[in-house]
N, C-alpha and C. Protein backbone atom coordinates (compact mmCIF):
# COMPACT_ATOMS: atom_id res chain seq x y z
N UNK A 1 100.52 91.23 20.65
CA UNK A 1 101.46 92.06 19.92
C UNK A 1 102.72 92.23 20.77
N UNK A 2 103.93 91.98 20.01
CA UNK A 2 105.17 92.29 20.72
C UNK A 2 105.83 93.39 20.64
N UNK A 3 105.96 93.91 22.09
CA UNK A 3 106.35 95.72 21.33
C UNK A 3 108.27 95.65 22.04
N UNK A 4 109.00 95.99 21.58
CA UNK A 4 110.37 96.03 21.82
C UNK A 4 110.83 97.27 22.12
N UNK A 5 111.16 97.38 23.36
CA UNK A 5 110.82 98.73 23.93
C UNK A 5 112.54 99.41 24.34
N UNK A 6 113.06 100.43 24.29
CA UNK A 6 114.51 101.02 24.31
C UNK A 6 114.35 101.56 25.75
N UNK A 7 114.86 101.51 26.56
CA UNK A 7 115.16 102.19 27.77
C UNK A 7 116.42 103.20 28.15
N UNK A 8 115.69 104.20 28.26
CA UNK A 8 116.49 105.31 28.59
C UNK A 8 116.96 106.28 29.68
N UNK A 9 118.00 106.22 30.09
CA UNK A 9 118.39 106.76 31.43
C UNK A 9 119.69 108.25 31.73
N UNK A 10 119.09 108.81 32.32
CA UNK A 10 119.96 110.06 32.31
C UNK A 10 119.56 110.64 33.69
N UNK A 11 120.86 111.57 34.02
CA UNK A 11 120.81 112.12 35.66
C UNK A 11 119.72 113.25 35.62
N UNK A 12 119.70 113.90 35.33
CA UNK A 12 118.40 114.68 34.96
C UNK A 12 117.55 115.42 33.84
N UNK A 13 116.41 115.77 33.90
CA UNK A 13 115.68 116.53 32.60
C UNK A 13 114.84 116.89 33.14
N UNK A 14 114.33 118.24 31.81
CA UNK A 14 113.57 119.43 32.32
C UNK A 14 112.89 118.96 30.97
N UNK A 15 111.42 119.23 31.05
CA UNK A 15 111.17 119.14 30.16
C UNK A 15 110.05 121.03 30.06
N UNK A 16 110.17 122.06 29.85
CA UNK A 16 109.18 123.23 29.88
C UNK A 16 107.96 123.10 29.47
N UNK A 17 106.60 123.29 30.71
CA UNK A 17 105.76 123.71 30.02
C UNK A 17 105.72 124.51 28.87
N UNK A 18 104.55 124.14 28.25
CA UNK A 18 104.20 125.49 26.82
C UNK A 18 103.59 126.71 27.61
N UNK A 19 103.03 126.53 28.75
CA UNK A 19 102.91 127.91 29.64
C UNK A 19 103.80 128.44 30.07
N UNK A 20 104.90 127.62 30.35
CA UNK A 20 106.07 128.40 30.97
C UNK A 20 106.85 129.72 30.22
N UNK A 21 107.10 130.49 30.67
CA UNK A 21 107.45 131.67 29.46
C UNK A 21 108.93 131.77 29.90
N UNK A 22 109.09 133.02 30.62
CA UNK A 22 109.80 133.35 31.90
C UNK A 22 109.64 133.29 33.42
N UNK A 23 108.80 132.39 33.69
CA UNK A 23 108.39 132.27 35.04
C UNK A 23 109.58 132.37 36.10
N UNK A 24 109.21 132.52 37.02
CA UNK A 24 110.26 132.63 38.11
C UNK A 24 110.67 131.33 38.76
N UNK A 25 109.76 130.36 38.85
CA UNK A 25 109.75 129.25 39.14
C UNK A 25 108.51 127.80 38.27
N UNK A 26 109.43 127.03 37.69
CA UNK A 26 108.40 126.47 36.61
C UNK A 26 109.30 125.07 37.25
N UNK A 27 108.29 123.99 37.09
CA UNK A 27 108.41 122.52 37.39
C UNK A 27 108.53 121.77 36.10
N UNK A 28 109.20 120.96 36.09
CA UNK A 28 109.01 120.24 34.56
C UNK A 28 107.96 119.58 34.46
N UNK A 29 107.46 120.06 32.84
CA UNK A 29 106.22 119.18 32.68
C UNK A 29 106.81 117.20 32.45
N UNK A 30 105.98 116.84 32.87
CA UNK A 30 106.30 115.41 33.48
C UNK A 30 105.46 114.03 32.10
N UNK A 31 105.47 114.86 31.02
CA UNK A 31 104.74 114.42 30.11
C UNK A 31 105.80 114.21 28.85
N UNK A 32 105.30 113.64 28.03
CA UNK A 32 106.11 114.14 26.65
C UNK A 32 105.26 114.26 25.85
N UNK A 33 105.04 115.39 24.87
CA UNK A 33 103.68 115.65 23.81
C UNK A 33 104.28 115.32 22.83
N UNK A 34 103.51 115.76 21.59
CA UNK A 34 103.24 115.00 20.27
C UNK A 34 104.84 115.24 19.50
N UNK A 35 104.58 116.54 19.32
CA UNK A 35 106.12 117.46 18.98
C UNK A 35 107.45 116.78 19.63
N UNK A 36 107.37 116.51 21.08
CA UNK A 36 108.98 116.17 21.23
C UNK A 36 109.09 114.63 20.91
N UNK A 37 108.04 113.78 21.14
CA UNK A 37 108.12 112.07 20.67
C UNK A 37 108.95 112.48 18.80
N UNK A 38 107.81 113.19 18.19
CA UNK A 38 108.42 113.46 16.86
C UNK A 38 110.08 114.32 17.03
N UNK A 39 109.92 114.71 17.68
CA UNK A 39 111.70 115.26 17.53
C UNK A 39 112.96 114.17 17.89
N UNK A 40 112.26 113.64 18.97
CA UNK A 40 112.99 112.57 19.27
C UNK A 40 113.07 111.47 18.16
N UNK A 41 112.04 111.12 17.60
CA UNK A 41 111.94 110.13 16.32
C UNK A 41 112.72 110.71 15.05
N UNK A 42 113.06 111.57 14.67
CA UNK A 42 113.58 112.10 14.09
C UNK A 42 115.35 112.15 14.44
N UNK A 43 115.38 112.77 15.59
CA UNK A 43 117.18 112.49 16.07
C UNK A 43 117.02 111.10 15.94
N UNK A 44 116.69 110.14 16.19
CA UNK A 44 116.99 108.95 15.71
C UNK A 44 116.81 108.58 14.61
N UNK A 45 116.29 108.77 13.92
CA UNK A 45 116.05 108.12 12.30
C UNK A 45 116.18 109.43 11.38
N UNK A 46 117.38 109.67 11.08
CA UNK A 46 116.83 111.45 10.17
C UNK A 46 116.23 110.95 8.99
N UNK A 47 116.93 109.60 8.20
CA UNK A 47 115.75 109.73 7.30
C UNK A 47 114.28 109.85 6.95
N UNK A 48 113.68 110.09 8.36
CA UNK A 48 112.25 110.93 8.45
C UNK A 48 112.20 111.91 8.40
N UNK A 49 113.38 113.05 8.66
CA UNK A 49 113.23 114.46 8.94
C UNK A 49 112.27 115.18 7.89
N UNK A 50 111.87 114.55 6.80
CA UNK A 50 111.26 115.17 5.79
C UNK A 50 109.58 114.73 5.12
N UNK A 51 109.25 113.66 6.88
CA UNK A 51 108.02 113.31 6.65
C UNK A 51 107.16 113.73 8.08
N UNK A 52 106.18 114.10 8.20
CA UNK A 52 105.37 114.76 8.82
C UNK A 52 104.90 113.50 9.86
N UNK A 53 104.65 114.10 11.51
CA UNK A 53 104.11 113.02 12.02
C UNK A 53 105.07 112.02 12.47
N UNK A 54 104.39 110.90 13.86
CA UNK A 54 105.03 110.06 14.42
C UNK A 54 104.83 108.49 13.87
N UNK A 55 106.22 108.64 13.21
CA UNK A 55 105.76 106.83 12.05
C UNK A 55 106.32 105.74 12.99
N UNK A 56 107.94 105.83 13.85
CA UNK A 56 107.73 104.52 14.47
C UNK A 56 107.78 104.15 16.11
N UNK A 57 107.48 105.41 16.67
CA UNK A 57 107.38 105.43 18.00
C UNK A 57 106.13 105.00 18.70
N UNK A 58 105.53 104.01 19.08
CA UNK A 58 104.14 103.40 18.95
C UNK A 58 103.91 104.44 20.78
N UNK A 59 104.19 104.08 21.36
CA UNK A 59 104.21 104.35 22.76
C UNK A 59 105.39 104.97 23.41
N UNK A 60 105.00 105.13 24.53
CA UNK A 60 106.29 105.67 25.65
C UNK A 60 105.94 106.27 27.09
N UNK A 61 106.80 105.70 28.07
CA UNK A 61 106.85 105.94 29.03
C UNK A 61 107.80 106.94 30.03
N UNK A 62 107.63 107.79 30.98
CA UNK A 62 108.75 108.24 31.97
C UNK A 62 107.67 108.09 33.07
N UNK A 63 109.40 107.81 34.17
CA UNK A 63 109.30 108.18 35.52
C UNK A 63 110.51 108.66 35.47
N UNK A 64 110.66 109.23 37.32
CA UNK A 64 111.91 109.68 37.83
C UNK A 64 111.75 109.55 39.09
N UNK A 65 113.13 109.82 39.79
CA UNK A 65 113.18 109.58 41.41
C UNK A 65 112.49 110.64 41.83
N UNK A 66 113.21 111.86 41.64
CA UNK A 66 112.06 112.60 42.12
C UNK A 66 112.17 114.29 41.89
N UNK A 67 112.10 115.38 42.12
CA UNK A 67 112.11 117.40 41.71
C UNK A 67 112.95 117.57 42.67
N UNK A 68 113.98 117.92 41.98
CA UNK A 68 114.88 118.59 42.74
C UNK A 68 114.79 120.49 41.82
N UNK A 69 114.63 121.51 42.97
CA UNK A 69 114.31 122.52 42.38
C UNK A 69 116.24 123.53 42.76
N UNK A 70 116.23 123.83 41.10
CA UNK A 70 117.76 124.45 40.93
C UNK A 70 117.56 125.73 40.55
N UNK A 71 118.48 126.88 40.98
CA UNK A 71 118.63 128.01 40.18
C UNK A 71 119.47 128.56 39.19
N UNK A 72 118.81 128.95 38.33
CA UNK A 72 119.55 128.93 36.84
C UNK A 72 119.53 130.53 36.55
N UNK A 73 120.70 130.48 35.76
CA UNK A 73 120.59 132.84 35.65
C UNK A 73 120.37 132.63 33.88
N UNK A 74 119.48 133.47 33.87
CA UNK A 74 119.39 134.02 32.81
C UNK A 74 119.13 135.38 32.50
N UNK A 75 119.02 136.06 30.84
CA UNK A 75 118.90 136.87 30.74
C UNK A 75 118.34 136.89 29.57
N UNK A 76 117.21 138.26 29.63
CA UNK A 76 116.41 138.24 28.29
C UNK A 76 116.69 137.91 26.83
N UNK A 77 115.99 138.18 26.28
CA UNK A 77 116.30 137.98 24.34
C UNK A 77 116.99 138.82 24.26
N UNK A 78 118.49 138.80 23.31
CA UNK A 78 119.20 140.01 22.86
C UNK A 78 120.20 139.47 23.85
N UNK A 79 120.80 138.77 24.71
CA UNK A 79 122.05 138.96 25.33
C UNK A 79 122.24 139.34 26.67
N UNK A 80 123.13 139.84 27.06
CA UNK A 80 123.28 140.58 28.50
C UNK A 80 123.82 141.79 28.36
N UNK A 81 122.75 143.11 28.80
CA UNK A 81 123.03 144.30 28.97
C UNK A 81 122.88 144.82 30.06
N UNK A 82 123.83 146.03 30.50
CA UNK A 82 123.95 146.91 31.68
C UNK A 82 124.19 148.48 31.31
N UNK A 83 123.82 148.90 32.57
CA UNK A 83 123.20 149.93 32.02
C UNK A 83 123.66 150.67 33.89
N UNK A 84 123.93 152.00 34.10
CA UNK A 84 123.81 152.68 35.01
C UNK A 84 122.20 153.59 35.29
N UNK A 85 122.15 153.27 35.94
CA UNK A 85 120.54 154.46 36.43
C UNK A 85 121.06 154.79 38.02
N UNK A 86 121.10 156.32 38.06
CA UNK A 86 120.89 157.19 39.60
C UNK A 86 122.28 156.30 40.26
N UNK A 87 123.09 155.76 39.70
CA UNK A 87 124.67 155.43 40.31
C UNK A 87 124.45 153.85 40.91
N UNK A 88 123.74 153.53 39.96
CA UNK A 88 123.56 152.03 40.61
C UNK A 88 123.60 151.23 39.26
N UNK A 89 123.98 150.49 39.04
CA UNK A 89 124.01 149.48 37.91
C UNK A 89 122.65 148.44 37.71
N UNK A 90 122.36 148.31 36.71
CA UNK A 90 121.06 147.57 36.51
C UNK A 90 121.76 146.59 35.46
N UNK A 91 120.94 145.45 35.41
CA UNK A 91 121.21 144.28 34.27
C UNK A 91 119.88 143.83 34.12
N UNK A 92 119.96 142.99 32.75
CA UNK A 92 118.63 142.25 32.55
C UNK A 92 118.59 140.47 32.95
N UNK A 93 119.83 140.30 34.16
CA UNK A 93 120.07 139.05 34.14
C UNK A 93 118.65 138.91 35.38
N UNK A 94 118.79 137.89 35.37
CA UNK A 94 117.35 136.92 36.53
C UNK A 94 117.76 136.14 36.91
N UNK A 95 117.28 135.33 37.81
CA UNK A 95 117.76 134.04 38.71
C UNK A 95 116.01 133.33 38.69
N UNK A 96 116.12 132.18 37.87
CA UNK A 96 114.61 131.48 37.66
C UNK A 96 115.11 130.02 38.69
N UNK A 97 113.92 129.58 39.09
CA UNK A 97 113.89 128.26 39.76
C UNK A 97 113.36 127.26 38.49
N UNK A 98 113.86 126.35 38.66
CA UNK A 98 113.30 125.34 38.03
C UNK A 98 113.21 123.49 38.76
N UNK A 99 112.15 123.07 38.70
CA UNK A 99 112.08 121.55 39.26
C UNK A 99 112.43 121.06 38.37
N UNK A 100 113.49 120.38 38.49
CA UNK A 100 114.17 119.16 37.81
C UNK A 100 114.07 117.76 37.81
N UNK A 101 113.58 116.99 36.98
CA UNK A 101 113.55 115.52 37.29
C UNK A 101 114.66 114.78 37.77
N UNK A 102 114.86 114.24 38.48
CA UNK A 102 116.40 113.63 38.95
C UNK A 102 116.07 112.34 37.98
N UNK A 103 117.30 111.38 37.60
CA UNK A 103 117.50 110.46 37.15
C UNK A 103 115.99 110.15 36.44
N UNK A 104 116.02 110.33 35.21
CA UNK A 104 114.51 110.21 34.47
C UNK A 104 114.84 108.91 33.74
N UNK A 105 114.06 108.01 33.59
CA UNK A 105 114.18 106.96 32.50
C UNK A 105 112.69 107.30 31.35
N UNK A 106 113.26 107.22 30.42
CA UNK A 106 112.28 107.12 29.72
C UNK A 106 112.07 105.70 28.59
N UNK A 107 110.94 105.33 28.32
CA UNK A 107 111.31 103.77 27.50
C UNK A 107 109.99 104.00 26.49
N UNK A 108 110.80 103.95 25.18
CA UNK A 108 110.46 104.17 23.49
C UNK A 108 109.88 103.03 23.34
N UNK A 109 108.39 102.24 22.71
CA UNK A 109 108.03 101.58 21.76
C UNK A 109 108.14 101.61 20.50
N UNK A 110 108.55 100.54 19.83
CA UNK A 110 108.90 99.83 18.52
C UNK A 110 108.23 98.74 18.23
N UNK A 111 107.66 98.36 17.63
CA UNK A 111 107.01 96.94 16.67
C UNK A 111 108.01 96.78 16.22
N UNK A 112 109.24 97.40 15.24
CA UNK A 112 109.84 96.90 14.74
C UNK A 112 111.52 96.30 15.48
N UNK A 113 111.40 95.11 15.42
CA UNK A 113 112.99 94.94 16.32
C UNK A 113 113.79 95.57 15.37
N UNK A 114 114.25 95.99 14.14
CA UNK A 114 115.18 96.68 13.37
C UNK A 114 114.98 98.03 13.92
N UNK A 115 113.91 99.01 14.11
CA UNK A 115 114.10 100.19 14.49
C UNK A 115 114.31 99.81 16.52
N UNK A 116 114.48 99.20 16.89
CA UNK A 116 114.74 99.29 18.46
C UNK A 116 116.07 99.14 18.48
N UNK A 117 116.62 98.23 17.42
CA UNK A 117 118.23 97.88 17.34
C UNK A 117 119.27 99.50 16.81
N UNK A 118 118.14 100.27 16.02
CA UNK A 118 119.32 101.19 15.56
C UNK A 118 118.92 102.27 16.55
N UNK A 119 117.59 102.29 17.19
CA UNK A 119 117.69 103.38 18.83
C UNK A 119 118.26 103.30 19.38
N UNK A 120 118.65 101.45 20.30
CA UNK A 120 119.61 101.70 21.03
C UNK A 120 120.92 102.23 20.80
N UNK A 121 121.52 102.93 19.50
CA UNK A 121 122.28 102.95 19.65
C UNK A 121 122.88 104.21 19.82
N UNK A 122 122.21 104.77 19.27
CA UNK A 122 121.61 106.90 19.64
C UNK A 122 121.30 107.25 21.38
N UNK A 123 122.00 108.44 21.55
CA UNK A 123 121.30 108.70 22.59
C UNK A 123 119.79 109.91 22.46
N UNK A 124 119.42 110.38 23.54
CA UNK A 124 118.12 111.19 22.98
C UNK A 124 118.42 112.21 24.01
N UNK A 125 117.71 113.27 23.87
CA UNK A 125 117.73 114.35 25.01
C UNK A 125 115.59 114.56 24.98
N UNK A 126 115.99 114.62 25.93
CA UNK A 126 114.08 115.06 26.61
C UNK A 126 113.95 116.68 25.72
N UNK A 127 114.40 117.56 26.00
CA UNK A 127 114.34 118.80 25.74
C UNK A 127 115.64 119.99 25.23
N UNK A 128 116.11 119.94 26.33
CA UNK A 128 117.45 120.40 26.49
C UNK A 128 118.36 119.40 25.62
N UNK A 129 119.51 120.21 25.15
CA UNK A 129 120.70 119.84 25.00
C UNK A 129 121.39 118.93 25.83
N UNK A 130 121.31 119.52 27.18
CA UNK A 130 122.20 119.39 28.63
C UNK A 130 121.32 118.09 29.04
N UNK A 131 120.24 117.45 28.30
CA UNK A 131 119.34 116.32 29.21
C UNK A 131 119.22 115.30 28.62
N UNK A 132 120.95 114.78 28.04
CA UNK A 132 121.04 113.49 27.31
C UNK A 132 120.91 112.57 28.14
N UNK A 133 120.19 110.90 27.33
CA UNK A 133 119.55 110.12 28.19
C UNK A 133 120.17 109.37 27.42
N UNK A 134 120.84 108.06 27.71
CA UNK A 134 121.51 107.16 26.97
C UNK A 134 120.64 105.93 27.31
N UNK A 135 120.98 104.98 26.01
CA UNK A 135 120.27 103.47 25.62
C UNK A 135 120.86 102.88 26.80
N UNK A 136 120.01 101.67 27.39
CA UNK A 136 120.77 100.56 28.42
C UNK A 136 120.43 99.38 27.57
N UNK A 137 119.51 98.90 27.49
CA UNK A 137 118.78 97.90 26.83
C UNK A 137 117.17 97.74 26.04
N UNK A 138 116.99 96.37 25.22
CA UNK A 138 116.19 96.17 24.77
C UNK A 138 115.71 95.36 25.55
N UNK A 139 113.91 95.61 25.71
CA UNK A 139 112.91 94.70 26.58
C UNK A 139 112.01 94.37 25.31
N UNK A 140 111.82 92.84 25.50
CA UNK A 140 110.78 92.46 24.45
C UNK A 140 109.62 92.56 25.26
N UNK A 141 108.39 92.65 25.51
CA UNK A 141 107.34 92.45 25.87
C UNK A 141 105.82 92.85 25.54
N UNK A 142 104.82 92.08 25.79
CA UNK A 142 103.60 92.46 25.32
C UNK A 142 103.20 93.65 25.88
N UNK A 143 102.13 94.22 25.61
CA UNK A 143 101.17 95.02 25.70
C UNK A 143 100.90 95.18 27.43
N UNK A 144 100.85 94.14 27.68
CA UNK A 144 100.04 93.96 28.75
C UNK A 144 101.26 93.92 29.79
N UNK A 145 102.70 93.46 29.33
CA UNK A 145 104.00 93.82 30.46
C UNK A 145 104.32 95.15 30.13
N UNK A 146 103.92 95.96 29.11
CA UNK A 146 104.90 97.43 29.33
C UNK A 146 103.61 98.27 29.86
N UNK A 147 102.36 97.23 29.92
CA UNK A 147 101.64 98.52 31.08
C UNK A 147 101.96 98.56 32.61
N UNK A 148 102.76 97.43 32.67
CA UNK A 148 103.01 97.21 34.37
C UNK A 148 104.16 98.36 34.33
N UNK A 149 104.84 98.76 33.44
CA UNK A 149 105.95 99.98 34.01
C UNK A 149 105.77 100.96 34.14
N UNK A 150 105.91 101.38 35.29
CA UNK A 150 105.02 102.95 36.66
C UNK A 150 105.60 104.10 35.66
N UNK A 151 104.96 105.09 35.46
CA UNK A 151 105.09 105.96 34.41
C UNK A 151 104.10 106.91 33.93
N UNK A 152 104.33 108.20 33.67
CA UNK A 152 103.54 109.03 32.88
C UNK A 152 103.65 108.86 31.37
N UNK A 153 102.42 108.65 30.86
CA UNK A 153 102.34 108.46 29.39
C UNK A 153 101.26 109.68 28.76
N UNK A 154 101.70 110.29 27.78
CA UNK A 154 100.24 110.75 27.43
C UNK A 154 99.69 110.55 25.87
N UNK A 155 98.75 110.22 25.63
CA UNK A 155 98.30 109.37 24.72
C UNK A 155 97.44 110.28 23.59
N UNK A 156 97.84 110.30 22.40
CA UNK A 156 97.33 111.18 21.18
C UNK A 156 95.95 110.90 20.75
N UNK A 157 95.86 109.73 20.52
CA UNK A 157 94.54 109.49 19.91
C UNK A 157 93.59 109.39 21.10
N UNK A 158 92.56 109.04 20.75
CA UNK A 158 91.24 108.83 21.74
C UNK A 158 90.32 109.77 21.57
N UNK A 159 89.17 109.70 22.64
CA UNK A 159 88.30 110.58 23.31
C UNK A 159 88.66 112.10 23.41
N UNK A 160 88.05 113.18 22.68
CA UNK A 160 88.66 114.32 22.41
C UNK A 160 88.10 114.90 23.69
N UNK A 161 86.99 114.11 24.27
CA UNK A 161 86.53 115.19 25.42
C UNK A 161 87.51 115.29 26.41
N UNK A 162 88.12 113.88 26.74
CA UNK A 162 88.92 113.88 27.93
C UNK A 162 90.36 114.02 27.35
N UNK A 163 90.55 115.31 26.52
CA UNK A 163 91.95 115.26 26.22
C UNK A 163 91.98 117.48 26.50
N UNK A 164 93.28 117.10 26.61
CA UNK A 164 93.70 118.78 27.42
C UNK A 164 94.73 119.38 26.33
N UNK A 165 94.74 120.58 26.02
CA UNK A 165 95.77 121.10 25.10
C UNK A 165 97.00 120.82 25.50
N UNK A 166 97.97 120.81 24.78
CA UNK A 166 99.47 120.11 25.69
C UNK A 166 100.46 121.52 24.98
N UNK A 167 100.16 121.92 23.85
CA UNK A 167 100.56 122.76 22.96
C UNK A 167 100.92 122.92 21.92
N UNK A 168 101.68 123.68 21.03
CA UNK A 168 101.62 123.94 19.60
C UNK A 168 102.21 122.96 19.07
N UNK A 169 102.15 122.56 17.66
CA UNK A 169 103.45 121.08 17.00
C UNK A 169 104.34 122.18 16.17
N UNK A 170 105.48 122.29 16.36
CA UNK A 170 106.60 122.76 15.50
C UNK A 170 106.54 121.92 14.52
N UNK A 171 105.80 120.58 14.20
CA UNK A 171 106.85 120.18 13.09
C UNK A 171 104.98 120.27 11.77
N UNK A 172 103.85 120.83 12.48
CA UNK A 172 102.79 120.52 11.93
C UNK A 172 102.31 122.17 12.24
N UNK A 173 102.88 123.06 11.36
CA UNK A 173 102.80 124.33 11.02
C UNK A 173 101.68 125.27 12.36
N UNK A 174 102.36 124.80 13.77
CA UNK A 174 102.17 125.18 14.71
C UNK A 174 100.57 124.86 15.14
N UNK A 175 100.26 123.71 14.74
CA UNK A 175 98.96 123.42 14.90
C UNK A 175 99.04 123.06 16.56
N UNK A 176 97.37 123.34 17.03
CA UNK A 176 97.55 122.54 18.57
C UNK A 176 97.34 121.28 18.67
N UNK A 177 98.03 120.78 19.92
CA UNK A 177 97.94 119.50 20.27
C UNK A 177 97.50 119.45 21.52
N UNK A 178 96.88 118.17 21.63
CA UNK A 178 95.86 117.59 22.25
C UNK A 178 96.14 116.01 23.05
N UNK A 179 96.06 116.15 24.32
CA UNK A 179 96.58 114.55 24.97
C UNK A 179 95.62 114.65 26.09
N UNK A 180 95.78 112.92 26.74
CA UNK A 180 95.10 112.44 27.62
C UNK A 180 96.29 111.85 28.22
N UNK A 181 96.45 112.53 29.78
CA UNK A 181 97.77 111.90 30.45
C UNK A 181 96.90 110.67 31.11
N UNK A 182 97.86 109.46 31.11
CA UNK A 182 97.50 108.19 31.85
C UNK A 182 98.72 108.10 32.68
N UNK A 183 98.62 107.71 33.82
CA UNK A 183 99.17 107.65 35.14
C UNK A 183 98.98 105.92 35.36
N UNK A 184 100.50 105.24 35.43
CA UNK A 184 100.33 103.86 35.27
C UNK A 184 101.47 103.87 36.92
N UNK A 185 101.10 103.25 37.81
CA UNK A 185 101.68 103.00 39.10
C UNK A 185 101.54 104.04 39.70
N UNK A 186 102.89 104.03 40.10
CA UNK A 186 103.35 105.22 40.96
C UNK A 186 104.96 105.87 39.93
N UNK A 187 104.60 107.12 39.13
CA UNK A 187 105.87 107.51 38.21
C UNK A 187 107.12 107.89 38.80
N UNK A 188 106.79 108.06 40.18
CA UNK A 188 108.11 108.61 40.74
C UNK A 188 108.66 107.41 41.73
N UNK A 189 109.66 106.77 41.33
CA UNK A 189 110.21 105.87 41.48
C UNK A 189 110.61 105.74 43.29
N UNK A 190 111.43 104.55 43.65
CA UNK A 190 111.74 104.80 44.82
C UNK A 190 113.44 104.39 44.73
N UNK A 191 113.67 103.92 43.85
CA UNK A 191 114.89 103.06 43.85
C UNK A 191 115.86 103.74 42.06
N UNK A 192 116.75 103.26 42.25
CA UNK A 192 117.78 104.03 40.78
C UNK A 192 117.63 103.31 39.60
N UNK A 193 117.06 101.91 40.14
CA UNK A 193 117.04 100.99 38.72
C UNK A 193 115.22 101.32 38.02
């Protein structure tokens, strides 16, 4: 089987655990679950936006160079408020850490060379807004060459025993989801290409 695969590259992405709430310090989850492959399939093809489920994303891979941990300010739900108490000023702003993937590639499977031709031409974001990843090229290859590319994958179907909650599906009336991460090389790269 020939799978035609989109490669995607951007300076960094976060992707949030579903545990992560407000943590003080949260690492990006290093996966992509069911929900964001489908969101992503969707920014690329909207004429799916109105069908349930992942129709042409067969597979997918990331690595990155490597966590770089940044501090980011935020502030609760509702905005930014201040407030005086006992002659001292209070706010609800915070200073959270977050591990950041440096330079992430991520690379989309397609069976179809017509849907790899109109990906490349979209860019995608991992999560964030701020974590656009732009097309470089199309790789034709079998099965057996896109397992040689070092990468975290995590895989929907299979063995329910050896699969771990990943978290809710926004687009499947908040049902849970369920994966088995496979670890192919080494995901954290050594080099930019």
């Amino acid at each position: 089987m020939k799978y035609y695969v989109v490669k995607y590259s951007g300076p960094f992405g976060f992707i949030k655990p579903w545990t992560a709430v407000r943590d003080g310090e949260t690492f990006s989850q290093q996966f992509l679950t069911p929900s964001i492959v489908e969101g992503i399939e969707k920014k690329l093809f909207p004429e799916l936006l109105d069908i349930r489920g992942i129709q042409k994303i067969k597979r997918h891979r990331l690595n990155y160079l490597g966590i770089d941990v940044q501090q980011e300010r935020t502030w609760s739900k509702g905005g930014f408020k201040a407030s005086r108490d006992k002659g001292k000023w209070k706010t609800n702003l915070a200073i959270i850490n977050r591990g950041i993937m440096l330079d992430p590639h991520l690379y989309l499977v397609f069976l179809d060379k017509k849907d790899a031709e109109k990906a490349i031409q979209e860019h995608v974001c991992l999560c964030r807004n701020e974590d656009v990843m732009l097309p470089s090229e199309i790789l034709e290859l079998s099965e057996t060459d896109f397992d040689e590319i070092d990468g975290f994958e995590l895989l929907f179907d299979g063995d329910k025993n050896s699969m771990f909650k990943v978290g809710h599906n926004r687009f499947d009336d908040v049902a849970e989801m369920l994966g088995q991460l496979k670890i192919y090389g080494n995901p954290i790269r050594q080099s930019l290409s």
